[in-house]
C-alpha atoms as a PDB file:
ATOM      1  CA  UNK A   1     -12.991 107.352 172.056  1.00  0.00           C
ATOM      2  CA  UNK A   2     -13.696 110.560 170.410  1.00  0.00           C
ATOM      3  CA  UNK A   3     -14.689 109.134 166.694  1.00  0.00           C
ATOM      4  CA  UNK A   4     -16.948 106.675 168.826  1.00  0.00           C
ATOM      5  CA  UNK A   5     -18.257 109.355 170.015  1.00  0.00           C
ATOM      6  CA  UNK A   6     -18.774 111.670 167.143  1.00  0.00           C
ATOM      7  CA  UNK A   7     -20.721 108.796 165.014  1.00  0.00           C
ATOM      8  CA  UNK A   8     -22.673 108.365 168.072  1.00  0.00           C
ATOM      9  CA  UNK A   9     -23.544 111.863 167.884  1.00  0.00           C
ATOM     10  CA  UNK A  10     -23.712 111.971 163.823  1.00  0.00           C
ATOM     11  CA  UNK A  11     -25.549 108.897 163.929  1.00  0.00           C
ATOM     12  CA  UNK A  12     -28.351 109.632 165.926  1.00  0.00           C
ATOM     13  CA  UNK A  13     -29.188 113.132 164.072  1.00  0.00           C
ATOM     14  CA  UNK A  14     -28.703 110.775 160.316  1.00  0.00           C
ATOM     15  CA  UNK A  15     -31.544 108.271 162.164  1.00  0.00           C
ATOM     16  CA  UNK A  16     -33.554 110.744 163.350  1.00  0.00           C
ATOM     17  CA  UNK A  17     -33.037 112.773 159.934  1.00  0.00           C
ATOM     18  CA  UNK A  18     -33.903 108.967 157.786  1.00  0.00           C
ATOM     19  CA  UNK A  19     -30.638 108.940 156.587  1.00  0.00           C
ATOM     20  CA  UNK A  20     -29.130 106.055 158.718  1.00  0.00           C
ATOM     21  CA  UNK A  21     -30.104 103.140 159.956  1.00  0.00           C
ATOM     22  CA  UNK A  22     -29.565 102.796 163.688  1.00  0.00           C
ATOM     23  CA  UNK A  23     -27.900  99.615 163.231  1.00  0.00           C
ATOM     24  CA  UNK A  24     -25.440 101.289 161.063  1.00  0.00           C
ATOM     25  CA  UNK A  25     -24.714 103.803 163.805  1.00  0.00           C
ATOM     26  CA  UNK A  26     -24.283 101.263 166.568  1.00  0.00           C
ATOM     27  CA  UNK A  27     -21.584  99.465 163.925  1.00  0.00           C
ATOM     28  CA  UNK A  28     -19.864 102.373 163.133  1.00  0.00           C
ATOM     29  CA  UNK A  29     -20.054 103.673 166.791  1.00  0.00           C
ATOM     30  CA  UNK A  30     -18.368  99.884 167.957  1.00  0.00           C
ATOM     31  CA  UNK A  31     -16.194  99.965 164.886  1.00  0.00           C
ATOM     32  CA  UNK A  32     -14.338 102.325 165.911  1.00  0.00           C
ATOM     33  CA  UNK A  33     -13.370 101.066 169.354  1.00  0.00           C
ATOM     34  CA  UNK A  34     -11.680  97.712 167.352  1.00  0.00           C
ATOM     35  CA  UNK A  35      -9.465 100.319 164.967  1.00  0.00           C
ATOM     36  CA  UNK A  36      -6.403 101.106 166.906  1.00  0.00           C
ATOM     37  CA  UNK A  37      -6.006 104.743 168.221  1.00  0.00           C
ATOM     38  CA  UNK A  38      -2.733 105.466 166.169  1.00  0.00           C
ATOM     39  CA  UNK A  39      -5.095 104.355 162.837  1.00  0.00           C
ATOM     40  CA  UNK A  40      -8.222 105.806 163.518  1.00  0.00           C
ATOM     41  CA  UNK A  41      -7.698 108.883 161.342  1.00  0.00           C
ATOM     42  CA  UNK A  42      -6.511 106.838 158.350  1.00  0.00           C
ATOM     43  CA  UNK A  43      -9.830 104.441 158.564  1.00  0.00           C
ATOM     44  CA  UNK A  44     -11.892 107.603 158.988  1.00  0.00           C
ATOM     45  CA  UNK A  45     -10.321 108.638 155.830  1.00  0.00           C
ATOM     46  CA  UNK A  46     -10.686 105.753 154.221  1.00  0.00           C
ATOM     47  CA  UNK A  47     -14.744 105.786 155.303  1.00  0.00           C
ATOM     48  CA  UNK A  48     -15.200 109.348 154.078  1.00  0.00           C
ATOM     49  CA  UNK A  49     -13.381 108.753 150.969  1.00  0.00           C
ATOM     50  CA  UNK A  50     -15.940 105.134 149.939  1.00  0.00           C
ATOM     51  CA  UNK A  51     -19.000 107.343 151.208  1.00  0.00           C
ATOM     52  CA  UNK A  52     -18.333 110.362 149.090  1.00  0.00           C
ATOM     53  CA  UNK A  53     -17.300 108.145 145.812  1.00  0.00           C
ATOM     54  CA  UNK A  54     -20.335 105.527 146.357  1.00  0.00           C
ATOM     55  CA  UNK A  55     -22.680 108.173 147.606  1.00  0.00           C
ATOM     56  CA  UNK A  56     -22.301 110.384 144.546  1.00  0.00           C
ATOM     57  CA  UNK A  57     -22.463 107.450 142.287  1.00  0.00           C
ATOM     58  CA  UNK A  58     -26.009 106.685 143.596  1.00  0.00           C
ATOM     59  CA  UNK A  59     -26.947 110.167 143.992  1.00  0.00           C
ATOM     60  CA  UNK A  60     -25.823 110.488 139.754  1.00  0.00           C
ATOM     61  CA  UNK A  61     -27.812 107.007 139.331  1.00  0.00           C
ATOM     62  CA  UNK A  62     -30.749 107.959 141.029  1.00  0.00           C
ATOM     63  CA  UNK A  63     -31.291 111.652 139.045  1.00  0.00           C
ATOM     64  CA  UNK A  64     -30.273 110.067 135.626  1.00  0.00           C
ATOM     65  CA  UNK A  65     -32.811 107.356 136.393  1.00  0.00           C
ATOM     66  CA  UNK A  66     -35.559 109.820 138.099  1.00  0.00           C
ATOM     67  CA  UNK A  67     -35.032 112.566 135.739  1.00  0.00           C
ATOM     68  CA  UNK A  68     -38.934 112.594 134.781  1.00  0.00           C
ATOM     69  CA  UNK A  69     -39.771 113.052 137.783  1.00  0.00           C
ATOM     70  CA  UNK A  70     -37.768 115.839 138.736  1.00  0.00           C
ATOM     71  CA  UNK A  71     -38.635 117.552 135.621  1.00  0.00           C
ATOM     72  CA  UNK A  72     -42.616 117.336 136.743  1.00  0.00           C
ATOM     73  CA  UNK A  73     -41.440 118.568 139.904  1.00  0.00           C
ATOM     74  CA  UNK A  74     -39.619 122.058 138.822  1.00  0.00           C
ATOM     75  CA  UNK A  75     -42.812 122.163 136.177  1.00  0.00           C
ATOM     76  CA  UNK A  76     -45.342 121.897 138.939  1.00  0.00           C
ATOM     77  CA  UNK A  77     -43.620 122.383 142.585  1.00  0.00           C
ATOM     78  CA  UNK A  78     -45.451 119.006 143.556  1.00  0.00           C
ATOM     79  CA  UNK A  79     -42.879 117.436 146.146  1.00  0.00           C
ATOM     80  CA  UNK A  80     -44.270 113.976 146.503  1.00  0.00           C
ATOM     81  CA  UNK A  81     -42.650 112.344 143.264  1.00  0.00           C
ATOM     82  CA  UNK A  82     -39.597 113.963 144.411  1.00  0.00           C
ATOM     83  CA  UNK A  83     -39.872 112.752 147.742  1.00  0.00           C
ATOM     84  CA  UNK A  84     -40.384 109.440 146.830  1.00  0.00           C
ATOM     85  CA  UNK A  85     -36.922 109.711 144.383  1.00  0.00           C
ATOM     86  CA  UNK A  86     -34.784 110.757 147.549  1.00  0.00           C
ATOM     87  CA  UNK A  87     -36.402 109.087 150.276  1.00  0.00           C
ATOM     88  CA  UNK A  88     -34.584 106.348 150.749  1.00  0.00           C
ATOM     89  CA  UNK A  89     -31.856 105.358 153.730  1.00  0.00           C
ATOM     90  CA  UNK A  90     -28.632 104.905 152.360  1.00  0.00           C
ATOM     91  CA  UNK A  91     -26.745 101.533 153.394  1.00  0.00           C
ATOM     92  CA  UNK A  92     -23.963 102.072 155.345  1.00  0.00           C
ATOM     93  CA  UNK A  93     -23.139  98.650 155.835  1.00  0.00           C
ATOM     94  CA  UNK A  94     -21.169  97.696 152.817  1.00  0.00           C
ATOM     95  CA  UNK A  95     -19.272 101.239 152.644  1.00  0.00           C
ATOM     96  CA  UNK A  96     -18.165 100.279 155.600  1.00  0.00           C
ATOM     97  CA  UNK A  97     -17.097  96.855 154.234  1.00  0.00           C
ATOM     98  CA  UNK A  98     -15.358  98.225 151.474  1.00  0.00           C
ATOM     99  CA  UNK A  99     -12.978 101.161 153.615  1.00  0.00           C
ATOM    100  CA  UNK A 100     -12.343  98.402 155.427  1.00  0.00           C
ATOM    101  CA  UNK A 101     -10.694  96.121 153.243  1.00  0.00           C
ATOM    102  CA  UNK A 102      -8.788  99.341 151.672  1.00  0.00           C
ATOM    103  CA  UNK A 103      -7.727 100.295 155.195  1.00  0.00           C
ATOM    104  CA  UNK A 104      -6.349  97.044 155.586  1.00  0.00           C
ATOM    105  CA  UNK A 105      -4.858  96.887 152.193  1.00  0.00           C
ATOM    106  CA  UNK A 106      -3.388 100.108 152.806  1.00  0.00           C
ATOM    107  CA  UNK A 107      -1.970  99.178 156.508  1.00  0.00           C
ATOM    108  CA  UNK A 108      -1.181  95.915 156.220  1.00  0.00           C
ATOM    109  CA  UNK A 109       2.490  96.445 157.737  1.00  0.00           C
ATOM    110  CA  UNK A 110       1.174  98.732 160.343  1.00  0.00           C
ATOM    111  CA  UNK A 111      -1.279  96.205 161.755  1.00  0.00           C
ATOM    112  CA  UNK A 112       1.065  93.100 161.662  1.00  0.00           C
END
């Protein structure tokens, strides 16, 4: 129960930091009680791996397409165009999805 646990944890400071949703910390918090102890470390790799690929991928998409704005921000200092560049929740729901499917494409033998 301890990842459940952690992502409870981690999940309620991303919601109450905008990050996460709280119905992506209740799924990843449940999630985790479904993935067998023995495989729990290889999913959480598998999560952290999507989430860092994915979530740099946006983050690259987002300052290539914002750029103008963050040039007016290091011109000025005004933080409200940049806040409205980064302030957005980021979906957990189909990273999760997606180290899914990899987990289970990578453990297929184990879980049978």
């Amino acid at each position: 129960f301890i990842f459940s646990l952690v992502f409870l944890g981690v999940g309620i400071v991303l919601y109450a930091l905008k990050i996460m949703g709280p119905g992506d910390t209740k799924f990843l918090f449940s999630f985790f009680l479904l993935v067998p102890i023995a495989l729990q470390d290889d999913f959480f790799f598998c999560l952290a791996f999507v989430t860092i690929v994915v979530g740099l991928s946006m983050l690259m998409t987002n300052l290539i397409e914002n750029r103008a704005k963050l040039f007016y921000f290091f011109k000025t200092g005004d933080f409200f165009p940049l806040k409205q560049t980064f302030g957005k929740k980021f979906p957990f729901a189909p990273l999760i999805f997606i180290s899914w499917m990899w987990f289970g494409w990578r453990n297929i033998g184990a879980i049978q």
